[in-house]
PDB file of N, CA and C in Angstrom:
ATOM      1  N   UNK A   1      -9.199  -8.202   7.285  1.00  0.00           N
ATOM      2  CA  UNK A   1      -8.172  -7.363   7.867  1.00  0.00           C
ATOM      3  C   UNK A   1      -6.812  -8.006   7.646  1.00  0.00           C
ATOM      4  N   UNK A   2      -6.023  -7.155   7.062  1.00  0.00           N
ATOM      5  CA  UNK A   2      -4.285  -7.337   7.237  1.00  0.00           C
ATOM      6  C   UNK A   2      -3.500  -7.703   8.593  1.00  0.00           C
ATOM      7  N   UNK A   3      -2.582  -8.514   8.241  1.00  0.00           N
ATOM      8  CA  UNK A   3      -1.746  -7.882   9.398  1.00  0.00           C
ATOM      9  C   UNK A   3      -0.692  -6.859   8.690  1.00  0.00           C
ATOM     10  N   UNK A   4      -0.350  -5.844  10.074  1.00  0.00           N
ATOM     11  CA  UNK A   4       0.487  -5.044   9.224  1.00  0.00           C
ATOM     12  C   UNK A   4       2.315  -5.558   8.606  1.00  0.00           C
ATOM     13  N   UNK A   5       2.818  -6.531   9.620  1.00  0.00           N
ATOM     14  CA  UNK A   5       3.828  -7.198   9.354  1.00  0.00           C
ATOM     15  C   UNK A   5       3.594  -7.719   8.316  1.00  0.00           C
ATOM     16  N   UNK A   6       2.841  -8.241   7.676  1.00  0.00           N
ATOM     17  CA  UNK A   6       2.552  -8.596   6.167  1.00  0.00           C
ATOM     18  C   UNK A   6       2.938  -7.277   5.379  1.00  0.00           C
ATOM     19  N   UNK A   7       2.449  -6.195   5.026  1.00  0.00           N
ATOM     20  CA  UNK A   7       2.201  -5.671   4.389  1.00  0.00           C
ATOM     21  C   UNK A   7       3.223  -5.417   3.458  1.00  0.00           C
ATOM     22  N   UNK A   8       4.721  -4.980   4.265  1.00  0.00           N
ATOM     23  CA  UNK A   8       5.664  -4.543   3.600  1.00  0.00           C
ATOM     24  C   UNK A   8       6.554  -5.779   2.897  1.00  0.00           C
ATOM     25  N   UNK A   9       6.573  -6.625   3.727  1.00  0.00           N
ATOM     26  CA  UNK A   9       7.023  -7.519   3.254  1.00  0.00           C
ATOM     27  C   UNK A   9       6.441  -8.446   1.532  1.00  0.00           C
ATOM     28  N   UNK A  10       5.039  -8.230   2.374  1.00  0.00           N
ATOM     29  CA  UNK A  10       4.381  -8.773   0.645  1.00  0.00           C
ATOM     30  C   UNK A  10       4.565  -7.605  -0.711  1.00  0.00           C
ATOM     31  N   UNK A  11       4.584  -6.301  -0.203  1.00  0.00           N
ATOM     32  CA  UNK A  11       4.580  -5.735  -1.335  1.00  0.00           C
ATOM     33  C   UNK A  11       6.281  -6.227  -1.990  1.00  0.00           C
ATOM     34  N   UNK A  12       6.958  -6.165  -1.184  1.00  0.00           N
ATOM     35  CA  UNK A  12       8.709  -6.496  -1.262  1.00  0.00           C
ATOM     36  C   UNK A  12       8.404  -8.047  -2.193  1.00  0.00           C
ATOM     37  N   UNK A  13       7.924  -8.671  -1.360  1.00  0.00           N
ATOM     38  CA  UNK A  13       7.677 -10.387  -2.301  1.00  0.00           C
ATOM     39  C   UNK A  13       7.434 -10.082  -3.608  1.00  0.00           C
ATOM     40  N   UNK A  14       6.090  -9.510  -3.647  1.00  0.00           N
ATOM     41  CA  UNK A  14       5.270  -9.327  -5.185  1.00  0.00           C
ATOM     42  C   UNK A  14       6.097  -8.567  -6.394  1.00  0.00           C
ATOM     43  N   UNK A  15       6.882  -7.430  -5.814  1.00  0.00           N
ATOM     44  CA  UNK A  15       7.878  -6.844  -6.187  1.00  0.00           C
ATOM     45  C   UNK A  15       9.168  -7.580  -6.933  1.00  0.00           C
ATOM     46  N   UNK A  16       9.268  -8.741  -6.270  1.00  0.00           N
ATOM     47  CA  UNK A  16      10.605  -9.036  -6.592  1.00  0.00           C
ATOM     48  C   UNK A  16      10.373 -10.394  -7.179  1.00  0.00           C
ATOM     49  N   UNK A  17      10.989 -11.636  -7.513  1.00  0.00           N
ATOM     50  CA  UNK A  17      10.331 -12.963  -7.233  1.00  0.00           C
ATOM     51  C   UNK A  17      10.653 -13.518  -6.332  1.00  0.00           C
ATOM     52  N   UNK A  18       9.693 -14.181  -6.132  1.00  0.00           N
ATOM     53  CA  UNK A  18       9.334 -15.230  -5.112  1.00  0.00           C
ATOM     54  C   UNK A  18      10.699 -16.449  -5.193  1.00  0.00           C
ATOM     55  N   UNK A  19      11.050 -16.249  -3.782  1.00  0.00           N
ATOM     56  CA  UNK A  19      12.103 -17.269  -4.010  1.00  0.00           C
ATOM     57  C   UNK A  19      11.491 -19.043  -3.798  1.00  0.00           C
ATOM     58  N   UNK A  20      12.353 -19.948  -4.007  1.00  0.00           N
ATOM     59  CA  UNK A  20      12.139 -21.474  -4.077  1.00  0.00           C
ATOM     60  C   UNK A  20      11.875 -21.762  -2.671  1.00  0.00           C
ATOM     61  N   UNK A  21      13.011 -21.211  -1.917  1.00  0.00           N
ATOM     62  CA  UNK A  21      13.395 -21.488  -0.543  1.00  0.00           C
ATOM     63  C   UNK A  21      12.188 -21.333   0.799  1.00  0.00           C
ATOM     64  N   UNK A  22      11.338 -20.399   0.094  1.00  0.00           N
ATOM     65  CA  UNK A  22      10.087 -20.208   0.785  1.00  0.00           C
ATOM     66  C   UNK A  22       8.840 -20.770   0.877  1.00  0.00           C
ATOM     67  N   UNK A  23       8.150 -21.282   1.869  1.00  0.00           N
ATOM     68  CA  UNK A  23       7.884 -21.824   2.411  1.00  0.00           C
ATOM     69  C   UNK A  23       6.275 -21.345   1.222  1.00  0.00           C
ATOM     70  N   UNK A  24       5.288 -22.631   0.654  1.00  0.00           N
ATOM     71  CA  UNK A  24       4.133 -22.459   0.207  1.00  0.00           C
ATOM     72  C   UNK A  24       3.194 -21.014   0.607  1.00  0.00           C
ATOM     73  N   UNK A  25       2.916 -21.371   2.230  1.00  0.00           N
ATOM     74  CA  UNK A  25       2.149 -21.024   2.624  1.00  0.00           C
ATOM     75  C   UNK A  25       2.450 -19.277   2.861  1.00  0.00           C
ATOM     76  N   UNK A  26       3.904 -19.156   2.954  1.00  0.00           N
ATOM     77  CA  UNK A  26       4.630 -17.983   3.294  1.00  0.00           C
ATOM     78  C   UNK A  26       4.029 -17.257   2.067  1.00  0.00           C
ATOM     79  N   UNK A  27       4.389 -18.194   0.617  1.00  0.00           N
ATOM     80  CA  UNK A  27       4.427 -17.416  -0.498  1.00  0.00           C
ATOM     81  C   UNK A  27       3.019 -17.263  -1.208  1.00  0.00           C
ATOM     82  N   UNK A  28       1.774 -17.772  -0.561  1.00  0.00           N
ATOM     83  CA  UNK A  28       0.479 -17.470  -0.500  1.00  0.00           C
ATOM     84  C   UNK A  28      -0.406 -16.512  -0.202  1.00  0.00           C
ATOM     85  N   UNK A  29       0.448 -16.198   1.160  1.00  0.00           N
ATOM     86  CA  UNK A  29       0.022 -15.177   2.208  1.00  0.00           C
ATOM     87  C   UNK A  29       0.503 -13.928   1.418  1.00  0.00           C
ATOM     88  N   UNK A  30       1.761 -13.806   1.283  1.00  0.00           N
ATOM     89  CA  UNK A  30       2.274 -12.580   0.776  1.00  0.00           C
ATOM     90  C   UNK A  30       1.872 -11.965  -0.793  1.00  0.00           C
ATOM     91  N   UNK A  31       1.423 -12.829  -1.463  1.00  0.00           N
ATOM     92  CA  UNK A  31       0.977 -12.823  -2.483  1.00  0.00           C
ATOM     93  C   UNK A  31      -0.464 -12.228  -2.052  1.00  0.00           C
ATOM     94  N   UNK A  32      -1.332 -12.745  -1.567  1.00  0.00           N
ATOM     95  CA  UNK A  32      -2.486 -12.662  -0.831  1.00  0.00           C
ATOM     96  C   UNK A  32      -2.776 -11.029  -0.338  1.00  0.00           C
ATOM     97  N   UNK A  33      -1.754 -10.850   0.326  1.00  0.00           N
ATOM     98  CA  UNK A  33      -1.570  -9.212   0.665  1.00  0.00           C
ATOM     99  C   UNK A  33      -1.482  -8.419   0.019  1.00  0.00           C
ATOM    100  N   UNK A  34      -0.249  -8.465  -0.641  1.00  0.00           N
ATOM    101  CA  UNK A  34       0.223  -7.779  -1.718  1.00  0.00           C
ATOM    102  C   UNK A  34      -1.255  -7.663  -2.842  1.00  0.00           C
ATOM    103  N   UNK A  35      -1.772  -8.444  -3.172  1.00  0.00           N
ATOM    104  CA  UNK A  35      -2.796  -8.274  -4.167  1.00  0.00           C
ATOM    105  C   UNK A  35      -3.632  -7.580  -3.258  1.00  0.00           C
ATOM    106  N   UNK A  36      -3.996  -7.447  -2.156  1.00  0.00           N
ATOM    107  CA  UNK A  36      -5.308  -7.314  -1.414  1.00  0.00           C
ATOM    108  C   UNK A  36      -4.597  -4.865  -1.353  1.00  0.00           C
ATOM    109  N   UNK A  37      -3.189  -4.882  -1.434  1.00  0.00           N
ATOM    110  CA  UNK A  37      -2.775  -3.265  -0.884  1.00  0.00           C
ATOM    111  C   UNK A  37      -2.878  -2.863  -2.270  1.00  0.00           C
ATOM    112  N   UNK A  38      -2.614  -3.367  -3.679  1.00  0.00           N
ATOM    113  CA  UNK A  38      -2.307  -3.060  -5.309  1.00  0.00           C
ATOM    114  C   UNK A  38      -3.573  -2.733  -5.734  1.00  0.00           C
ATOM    115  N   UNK A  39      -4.734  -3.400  -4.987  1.00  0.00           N
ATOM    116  CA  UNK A  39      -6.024  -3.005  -5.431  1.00  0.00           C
ATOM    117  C   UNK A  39      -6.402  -2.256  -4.480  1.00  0.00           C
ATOM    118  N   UNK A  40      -6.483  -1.958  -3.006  1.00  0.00           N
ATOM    119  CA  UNK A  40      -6.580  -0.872  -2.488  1.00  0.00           C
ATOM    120  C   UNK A  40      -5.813   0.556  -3.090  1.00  0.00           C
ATOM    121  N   UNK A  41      -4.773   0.513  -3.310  1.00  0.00           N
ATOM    122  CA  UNK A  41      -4.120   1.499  -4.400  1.00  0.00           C
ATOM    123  C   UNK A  41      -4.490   2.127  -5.784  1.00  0.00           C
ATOM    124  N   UNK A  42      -4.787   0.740  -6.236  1.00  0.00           N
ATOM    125  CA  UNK A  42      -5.099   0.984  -7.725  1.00  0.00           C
ATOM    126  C   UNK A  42      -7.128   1.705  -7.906  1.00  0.00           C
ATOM    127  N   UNK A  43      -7.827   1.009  -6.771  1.00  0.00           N
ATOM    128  CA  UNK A  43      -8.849   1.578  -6.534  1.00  0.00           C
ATOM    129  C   UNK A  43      -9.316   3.216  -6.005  1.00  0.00           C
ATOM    130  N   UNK A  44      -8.525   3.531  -5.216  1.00  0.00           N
ATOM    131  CA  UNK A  44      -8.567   5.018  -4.083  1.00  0.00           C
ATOM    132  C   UNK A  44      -7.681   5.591  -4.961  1.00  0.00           C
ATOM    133  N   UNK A  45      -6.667   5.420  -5.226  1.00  0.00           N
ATOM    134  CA  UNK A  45      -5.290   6.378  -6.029  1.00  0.00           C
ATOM    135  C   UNK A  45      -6.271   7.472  -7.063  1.00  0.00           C
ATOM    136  N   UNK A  46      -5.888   8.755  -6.501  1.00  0.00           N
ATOM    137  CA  UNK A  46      -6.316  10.081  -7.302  1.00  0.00           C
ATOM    138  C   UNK A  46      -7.690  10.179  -6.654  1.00  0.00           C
ATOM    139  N   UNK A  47      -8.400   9.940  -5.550  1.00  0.00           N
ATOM    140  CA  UNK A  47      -9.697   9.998  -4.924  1.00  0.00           C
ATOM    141  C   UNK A  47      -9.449   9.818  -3.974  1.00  0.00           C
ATOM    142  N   UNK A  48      -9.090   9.168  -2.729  1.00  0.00           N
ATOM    143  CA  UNK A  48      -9.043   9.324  -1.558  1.00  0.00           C
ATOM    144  C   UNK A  48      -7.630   9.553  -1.132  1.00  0.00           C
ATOM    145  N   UNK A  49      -6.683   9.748  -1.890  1.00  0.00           N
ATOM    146  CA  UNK A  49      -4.907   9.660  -2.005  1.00  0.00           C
ATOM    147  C   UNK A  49      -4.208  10.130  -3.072  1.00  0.00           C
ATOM    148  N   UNK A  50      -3.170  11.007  -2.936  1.00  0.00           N
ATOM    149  CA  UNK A  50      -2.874  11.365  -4.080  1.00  0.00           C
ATOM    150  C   UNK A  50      -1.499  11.510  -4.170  1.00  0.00           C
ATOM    151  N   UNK A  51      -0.807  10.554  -4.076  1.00  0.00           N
ATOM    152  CA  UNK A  51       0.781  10.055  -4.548  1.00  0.00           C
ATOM    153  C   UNK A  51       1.363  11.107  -5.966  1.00  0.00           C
ATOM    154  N   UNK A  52       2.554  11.416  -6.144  1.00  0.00           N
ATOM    155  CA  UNK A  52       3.288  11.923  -6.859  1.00  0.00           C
ATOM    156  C   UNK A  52       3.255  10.502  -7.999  1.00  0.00           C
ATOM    157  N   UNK A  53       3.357  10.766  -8.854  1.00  0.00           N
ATOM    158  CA  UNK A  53       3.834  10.115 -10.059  1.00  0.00           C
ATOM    159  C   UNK A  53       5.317   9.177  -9.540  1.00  0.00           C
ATOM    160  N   UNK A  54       6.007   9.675  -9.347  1.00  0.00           N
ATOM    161  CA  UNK A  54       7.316   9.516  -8.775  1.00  0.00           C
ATOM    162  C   UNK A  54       7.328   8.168  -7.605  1.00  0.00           C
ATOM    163  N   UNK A  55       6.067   8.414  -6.591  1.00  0.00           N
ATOM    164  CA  UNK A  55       5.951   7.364  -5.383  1.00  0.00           C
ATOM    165  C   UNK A  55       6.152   6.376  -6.089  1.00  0.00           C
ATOM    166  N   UNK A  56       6.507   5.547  -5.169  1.00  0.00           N
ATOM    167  CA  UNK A  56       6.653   3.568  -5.396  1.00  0.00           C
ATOM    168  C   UNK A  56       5.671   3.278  -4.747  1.00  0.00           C
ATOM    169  N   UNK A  57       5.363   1.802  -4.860  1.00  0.00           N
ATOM    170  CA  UNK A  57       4.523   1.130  -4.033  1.00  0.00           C
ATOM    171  C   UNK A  57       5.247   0.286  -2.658  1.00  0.00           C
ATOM    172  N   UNK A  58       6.806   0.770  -2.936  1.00  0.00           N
ATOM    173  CA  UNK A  58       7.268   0.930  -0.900  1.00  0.00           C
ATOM    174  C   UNK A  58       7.201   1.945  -0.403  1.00  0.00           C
ATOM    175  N   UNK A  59       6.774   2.880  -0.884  1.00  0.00           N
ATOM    176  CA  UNK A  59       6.876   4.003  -0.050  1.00  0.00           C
ATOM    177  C   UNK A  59       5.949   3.886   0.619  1.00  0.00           C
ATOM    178  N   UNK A  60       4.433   3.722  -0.606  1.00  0.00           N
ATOM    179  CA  UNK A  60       3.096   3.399  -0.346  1.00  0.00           C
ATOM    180  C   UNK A  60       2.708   2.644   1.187  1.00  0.00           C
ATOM    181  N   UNK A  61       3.610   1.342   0.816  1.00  0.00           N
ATOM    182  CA  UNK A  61       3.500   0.603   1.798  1.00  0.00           C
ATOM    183  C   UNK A  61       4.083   1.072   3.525  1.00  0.00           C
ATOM    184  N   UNK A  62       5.105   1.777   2.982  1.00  0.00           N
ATOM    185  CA  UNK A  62       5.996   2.213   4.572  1.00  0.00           C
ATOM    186  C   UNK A  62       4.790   3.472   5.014  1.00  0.00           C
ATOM    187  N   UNK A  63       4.356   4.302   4.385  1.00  0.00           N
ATOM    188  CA  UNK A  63       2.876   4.762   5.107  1.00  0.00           C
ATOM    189  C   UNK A  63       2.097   4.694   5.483  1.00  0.00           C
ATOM    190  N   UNK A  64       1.650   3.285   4.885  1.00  0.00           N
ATOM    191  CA  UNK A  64       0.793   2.614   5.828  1.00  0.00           C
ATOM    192  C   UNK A  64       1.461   2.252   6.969  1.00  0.00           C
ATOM    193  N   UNK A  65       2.599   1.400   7.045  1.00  0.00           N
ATOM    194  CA  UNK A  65       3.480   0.960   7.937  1.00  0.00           C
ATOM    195  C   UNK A  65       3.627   2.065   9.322  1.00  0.00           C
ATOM    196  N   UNK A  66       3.768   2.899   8.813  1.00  0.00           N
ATOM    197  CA  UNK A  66       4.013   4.066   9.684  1.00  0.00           C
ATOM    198  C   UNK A  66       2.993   4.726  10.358  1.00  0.00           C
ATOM    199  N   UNK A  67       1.760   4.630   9.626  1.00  0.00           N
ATOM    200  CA  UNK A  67       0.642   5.096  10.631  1.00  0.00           C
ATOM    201  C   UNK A  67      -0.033   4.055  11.125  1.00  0.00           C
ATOM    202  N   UNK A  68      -0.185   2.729  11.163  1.00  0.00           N
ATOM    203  CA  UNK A  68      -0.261   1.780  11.928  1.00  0.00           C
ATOM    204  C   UNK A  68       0.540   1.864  13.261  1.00  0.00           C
ATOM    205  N   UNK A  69       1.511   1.445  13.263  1.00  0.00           N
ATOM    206  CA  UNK A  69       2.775   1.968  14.601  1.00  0.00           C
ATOM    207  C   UNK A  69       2.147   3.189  15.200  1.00  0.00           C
ATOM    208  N   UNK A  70       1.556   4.361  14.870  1.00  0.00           N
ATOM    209  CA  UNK A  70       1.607   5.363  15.406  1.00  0.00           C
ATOM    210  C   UNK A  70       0.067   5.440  16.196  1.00  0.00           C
ATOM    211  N   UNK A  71      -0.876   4.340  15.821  1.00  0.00           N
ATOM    212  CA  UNK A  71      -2.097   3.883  16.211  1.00  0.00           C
ATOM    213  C   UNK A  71      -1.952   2.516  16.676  1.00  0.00           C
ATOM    214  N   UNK A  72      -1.459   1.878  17.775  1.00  0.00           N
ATOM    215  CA  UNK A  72      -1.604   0.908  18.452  1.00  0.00           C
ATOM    216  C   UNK A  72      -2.877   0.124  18.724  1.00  0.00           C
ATOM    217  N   UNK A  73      -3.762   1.221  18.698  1.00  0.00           N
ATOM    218  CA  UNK A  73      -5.091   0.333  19.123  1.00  0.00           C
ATOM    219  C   UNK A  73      -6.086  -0.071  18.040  1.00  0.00           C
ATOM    220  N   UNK A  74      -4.914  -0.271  16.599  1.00  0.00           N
ATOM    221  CA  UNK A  74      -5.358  -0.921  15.753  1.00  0.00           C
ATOM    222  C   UNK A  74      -5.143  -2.813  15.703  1.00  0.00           C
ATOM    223  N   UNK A  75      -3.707  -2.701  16.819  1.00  0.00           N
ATOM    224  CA  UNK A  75      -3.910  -3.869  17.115  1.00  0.00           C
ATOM    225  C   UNK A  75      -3.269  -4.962  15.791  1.00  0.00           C
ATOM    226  N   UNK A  76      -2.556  -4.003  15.042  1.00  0.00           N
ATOM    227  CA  UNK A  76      -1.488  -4.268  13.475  1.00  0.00           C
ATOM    228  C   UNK A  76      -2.798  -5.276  12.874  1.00  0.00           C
ATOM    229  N   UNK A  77      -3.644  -4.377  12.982  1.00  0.00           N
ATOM    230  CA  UNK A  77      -4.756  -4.898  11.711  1.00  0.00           C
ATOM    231  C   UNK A  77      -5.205  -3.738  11.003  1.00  0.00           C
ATOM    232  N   UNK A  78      -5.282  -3.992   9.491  1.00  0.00           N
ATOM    233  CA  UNK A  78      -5.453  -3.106   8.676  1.00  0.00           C
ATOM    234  C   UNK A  78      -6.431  -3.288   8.048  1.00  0.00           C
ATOM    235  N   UNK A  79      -7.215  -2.737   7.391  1.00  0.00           N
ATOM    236  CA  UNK A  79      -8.640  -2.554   6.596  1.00  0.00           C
ATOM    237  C   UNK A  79      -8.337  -1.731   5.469  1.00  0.00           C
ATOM    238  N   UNK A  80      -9.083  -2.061   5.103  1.00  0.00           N
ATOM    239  CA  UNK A  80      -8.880  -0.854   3.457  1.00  0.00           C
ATOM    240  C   UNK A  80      -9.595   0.378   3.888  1.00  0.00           C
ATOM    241  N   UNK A  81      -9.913   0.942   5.040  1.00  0.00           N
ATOM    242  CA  UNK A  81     -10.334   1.966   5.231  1.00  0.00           C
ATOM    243  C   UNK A  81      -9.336   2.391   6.519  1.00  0.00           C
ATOM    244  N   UNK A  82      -8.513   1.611   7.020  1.00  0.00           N
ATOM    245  CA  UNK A  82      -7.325   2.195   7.482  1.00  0.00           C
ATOM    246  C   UNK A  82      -6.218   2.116   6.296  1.00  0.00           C
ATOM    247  N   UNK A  83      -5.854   1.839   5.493  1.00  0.00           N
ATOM    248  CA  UNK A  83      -5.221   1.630   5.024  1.00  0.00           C
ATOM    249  C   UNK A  83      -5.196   2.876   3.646  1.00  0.00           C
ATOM    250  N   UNK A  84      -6.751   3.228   3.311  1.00  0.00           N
ATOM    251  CA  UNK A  84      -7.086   5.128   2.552  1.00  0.00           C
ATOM    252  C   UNK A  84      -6.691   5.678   3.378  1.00  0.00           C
ATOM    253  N   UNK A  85      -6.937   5.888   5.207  1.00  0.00           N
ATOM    254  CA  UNK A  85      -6.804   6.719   5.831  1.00  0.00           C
ATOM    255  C   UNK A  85      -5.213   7.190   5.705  1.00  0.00           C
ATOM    256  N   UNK A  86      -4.210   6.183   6.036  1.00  0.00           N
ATOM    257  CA  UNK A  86      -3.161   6.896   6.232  1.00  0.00           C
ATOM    258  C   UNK A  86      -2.906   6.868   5.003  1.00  0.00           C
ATOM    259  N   UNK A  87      -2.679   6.768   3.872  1.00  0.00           N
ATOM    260  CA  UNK A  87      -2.067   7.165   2.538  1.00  0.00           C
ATOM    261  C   UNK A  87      -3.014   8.729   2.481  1.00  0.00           C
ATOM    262  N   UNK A  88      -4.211   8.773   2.679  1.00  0.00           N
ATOM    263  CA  UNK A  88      -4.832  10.196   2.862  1.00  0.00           C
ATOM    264  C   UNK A  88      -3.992  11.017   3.414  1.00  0.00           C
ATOM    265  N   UNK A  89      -3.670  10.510   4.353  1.00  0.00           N
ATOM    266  CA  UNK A  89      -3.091  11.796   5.227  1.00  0.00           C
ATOM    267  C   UNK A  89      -1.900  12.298   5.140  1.00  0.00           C
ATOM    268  N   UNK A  90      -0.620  11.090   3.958  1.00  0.00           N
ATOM    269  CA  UNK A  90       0.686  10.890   3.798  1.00  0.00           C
ATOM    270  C   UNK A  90       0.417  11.807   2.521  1.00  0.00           C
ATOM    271  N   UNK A  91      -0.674  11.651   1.407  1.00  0.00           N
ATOM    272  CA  UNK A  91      -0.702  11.862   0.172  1.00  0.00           C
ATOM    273  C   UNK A  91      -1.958  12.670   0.216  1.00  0.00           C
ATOM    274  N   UNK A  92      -2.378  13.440   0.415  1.00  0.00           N
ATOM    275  CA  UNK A  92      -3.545  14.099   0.607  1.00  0.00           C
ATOM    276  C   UNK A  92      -3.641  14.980  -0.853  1.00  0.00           C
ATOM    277  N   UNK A  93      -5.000  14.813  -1.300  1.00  0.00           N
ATOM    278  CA  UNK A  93      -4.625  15.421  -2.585  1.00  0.00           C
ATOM    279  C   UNK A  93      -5.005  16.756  -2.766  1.00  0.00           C
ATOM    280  N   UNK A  94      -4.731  17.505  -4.008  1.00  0.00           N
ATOM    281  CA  UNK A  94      -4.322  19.086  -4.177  1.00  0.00           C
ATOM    282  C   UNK A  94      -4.775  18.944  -5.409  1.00  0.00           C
ATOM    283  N   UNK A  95      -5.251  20.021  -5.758  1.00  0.00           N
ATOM    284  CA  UNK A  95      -5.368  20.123  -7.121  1.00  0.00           C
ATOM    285  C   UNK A  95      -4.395  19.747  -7.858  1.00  0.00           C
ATOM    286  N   UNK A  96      -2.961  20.140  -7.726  1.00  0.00           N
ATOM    287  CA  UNK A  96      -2.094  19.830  -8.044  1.00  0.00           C
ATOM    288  C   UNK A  96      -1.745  18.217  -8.699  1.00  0.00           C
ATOM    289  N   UNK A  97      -1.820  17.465  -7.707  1.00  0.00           N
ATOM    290  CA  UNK A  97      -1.626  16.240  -7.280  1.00  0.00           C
ATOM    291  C   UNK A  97      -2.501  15.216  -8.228  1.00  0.00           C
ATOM    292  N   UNK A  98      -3.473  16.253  -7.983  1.00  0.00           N
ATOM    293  CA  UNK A  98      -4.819  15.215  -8.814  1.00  0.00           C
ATOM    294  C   UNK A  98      -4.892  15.647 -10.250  1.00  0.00           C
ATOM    295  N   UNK A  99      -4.188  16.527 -10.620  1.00  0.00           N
ATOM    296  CA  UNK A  99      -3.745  16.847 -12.399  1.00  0.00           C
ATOM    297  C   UNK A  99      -3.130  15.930 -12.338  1.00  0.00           C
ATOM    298  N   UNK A 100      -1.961  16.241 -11.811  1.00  0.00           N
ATOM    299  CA  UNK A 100      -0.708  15.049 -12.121  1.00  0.00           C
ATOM    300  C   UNK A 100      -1.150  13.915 -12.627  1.00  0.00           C
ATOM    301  N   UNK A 101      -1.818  13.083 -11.300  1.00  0.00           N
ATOM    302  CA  UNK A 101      -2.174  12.003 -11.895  1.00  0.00           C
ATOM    303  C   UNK A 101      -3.042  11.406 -13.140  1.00  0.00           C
ATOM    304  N   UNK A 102      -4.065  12.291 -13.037  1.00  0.00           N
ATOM    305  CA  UNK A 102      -4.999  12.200 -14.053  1.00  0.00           C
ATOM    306  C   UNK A 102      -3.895  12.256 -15.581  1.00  0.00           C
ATOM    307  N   UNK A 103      -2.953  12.823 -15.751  1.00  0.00           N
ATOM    308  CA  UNK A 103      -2.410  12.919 -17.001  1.00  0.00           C
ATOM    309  C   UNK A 103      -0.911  12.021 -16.947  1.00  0.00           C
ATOM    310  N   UNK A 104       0.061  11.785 -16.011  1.00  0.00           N
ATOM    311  CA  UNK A 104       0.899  10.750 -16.293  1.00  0.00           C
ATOM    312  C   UNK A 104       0.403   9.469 -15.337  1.00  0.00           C
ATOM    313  N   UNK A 105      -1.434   8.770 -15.152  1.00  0.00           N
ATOM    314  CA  UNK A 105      -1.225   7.483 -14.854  1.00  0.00           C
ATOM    315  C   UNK A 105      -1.132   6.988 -12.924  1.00  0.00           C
ATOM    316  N   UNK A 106      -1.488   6.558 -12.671  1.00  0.00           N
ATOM    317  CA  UNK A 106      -2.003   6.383 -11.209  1.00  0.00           C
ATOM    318  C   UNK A 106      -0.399   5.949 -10.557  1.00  0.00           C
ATOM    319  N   UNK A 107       0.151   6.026  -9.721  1.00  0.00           N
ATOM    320  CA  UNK A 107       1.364   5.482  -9.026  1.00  0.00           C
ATOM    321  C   UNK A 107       1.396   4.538  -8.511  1.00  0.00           C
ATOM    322  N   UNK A 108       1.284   3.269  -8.977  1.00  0.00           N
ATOM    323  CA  UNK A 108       1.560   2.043  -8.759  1.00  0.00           C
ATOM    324  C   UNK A 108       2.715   0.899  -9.027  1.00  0.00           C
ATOM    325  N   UNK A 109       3.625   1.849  -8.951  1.00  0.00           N
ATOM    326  CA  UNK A 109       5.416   0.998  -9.538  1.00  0.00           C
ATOM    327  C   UNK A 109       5.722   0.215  -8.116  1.00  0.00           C
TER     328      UNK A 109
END
């Protein structure tokens, strides 16, 4: 399980580089996360979630972010089956949705 205060932040880390100034263990963890939400993404994306071509992987992340907060008695722990759930419900897919992807490529920027 995640914490959810990780989440955004690591995708932001992995995203960007890793600065000097940060602390090993800081830059372990976030790394750690970040790999643990890119493969929850890269796994479910176009099957249990279905992001626009267009989504980022902050947006990604602020949906999770956002339905965590809105479920307290998760207790800001995340699972990869909370973590399908709310991108499900943010990105729910459509026929539509699930062409898309299938032909320009899963949304993982």
């Amino acid at each position: 399980m995640k914490k959810m205060a990780l989440l955004s932040a690591a995708v932001l880390s992995a995203a960007a580089s890793l600065s000097a100034s940060n602390a090993y263990a800081d830059q372990a963890a976030s790394i750690a996360v970040a790999t643990w939400f890119l493969n929850v993404v890269h796994d479910h994306n176009g099957k249990q979630f279905c992001p626009s071509a267009a989504t980022t992987i902050g947006q990604l992340a602020d949906a999770v972010e956002t339905y965590a907060k809105k479920h307290p008695d998760l207790d800001d722990e995340i699972t990869d089956a909370v973590a399908i759930q709310a991108l499900a419900q943010t990105y729910p897919c459509t026929a539509g949705r699930v062409a898309a992807n299938s032909s320009h490529g899963q949304a993982t920027n």
